[in-house]
C-alpha atoms as a PDB file:
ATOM      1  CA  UNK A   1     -78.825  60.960  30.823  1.00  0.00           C
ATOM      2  CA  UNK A   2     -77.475  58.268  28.624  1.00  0.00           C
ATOM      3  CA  UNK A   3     -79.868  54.957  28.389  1.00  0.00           C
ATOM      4  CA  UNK A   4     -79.105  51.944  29.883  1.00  0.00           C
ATOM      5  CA  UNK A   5     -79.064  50.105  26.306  1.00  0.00           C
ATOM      6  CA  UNK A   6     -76.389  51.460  24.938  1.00  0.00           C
ATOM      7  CA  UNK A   7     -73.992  49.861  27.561  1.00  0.00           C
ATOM      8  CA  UNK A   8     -74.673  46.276  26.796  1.00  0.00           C
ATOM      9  CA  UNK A   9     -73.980  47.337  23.109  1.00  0.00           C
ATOM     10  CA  UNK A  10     -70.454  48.585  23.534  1.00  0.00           C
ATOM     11  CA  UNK A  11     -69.648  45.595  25.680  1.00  0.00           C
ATOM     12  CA  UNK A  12     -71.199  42.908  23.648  1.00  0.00           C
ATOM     13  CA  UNK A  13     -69.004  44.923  20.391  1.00  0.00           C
ATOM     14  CA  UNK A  14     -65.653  44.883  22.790  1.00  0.00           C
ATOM     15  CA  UNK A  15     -66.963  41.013  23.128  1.00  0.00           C
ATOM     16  CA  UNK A  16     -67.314  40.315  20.141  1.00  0.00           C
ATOM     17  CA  UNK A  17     -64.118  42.153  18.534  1.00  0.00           C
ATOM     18  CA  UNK A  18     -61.717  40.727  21.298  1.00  0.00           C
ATOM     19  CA  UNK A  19     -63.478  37.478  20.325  1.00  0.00           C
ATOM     20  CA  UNK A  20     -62.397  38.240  16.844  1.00  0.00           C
ATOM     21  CA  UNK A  21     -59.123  39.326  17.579  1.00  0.00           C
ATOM     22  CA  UNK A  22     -58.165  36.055  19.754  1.00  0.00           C
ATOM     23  CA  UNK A  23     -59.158  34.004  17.214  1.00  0.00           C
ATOM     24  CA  UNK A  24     -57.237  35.768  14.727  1.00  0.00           C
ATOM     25  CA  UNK A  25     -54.254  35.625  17.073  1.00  0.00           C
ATOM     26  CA  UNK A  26     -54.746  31.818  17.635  1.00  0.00           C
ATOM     27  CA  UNK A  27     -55.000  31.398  13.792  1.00  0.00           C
ATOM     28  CA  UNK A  28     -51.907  33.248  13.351  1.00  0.00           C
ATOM     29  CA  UNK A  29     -50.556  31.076  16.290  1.00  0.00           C
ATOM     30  CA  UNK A  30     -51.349  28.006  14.847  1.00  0.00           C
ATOM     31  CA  UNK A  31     -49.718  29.407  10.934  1.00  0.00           C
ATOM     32  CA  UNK A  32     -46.620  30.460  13.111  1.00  0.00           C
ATOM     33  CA  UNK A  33     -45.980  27.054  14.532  1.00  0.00           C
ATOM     34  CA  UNK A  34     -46.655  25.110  11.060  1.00  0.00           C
ATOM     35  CA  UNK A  35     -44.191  27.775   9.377  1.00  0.00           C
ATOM     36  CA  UNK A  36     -41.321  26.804  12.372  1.00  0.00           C
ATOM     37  CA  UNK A  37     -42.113  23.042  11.781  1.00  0.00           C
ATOM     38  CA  UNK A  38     -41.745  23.502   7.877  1.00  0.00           C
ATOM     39  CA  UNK A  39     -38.203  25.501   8.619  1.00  0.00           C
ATOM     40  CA  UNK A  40     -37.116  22.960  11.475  1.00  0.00           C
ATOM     41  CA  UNK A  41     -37.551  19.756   9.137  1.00  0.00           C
ATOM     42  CA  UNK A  42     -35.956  21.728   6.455  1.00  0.00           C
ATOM     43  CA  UNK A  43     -33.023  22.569   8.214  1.00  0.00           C
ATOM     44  CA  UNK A  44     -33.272  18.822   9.142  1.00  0.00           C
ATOM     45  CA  UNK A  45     -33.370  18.374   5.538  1.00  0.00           C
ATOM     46  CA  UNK A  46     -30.290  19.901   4.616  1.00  0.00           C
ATOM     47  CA  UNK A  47     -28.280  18.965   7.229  1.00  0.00           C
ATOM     48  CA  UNK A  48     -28.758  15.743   6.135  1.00  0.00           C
ATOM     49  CA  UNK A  49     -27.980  16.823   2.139  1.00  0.00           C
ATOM     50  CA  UNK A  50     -24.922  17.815   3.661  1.00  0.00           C
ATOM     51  CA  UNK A  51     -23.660  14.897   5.114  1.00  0.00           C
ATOM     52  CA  UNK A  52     -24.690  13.008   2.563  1.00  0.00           C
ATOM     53  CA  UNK A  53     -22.636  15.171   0.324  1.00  0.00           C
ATOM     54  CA  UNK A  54     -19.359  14.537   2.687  1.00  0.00           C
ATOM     55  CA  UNK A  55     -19.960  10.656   2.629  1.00  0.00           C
ATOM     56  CA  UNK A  56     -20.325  11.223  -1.563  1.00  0.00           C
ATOM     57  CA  UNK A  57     -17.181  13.430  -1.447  1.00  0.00           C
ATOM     58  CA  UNK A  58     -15.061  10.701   0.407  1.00  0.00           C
ATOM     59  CA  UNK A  59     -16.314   7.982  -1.896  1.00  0.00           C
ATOM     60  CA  UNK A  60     -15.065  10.317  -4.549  1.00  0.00           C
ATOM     61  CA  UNK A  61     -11.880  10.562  -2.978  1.00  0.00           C
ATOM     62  CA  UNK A  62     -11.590   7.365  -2.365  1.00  0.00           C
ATOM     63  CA  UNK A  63     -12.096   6.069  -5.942  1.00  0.00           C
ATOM     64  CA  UNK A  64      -9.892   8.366  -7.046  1.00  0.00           C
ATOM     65  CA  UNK A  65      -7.096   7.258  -5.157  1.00  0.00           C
ATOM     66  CA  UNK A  66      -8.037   3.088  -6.243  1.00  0.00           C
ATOM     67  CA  UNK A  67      -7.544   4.662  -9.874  1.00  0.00           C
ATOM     68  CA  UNK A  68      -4.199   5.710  -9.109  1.00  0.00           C
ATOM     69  CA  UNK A  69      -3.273   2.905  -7.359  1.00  0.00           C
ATOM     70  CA  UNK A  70      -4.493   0.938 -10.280  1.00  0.00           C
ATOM     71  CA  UNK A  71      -2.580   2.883 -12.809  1.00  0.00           C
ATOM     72  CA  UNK A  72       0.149   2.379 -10.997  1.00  0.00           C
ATOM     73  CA  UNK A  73      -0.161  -1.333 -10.958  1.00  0.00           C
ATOM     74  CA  UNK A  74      -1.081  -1.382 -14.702  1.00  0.00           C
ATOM     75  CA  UNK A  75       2.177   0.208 -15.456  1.00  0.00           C
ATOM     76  CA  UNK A  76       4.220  -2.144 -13.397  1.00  0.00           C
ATOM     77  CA  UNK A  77       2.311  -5.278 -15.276  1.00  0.00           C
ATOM     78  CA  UNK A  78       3.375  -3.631 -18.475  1.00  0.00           C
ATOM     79  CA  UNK A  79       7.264  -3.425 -17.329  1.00  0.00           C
ATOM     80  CA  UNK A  80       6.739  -7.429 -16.223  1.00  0.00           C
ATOM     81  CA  UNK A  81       4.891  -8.098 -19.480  1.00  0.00           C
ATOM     82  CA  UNK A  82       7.442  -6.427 -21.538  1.00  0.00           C
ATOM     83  CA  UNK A  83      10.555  -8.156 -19.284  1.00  0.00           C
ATOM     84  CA  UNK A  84       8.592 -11.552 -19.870  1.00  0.00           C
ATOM     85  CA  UNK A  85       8.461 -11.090 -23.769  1.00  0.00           C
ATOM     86  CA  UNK A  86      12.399 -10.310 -23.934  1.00  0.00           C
ATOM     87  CA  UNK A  87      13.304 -13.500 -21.892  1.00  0.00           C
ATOM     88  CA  UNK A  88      11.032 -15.704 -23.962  1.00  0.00           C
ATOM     89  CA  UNK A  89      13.108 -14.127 -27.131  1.00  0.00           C
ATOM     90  CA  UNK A  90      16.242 -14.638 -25.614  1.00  0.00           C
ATOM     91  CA  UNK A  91      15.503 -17.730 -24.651  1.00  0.00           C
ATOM     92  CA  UNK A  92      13.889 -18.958 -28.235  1.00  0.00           C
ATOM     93  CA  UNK A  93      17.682 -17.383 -28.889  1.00  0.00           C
ATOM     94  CA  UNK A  94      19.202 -19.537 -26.397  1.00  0.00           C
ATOM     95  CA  UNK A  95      17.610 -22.536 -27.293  1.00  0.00           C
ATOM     96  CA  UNK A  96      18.740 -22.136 -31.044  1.00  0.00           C
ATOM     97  CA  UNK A  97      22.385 -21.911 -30.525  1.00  0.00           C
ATOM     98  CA  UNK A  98      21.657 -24.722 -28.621  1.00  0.00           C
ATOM     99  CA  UNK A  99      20.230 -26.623 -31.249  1.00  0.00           C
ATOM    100  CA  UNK A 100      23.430 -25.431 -33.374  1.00  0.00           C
ATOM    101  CA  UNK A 101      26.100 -26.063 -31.232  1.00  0.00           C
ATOM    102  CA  UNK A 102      24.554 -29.670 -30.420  1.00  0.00           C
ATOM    103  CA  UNK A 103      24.592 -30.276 -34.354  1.00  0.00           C
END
């Protein structure tokens, strides 16, 4: 016949290893929910990057469209500019016939 000491043995070593083995679970719990709050904030992290990345890219757009715009004004200043010069000659031109016709 088997002793009675050998019983309490096994049962305080199934104890003891399911004691183990729950806190190794609960560790691997608690690494498990750290890793899903590190993924969640990064995919909070680049969901923001992207949007950020639109607003940049229609501030980009936007820019480049002022630029045209503005070349587009500069050119039409130039035409005036150039328009202005002529009628200033041709009226230093005007004003000296003027001056010879009155003589």
């Amino acid at each position: 016949m088997a002793s009675p000491e050998p019983q309490p043995r096994f049962g305080v070593s199934v104890k003891g290893f399911l004691s183990e083995k729950v806190s190794a679970c609960s560790g691997d719990v608690i690494a498990l929910t750290r890793q899903v709050l590190k993924s969640s904030r990064s995919q909070e992290l680049l969901g923001q990057a992207a949007r950020n990345m639109v607003m940049q890219e229609d501030a980009i757009l936007h820019s480049e469209d002022s630029l045209r715009k503005m070349a587009i004004i500069t050119t039409h200043l130039q035409y005036q500019q150039e328009a202005i010069q002529k009628n200033v000659e041709h009226s230093k031109n005007l004003q000296d016939q003027l001056k010879h016709s009155l003589k």
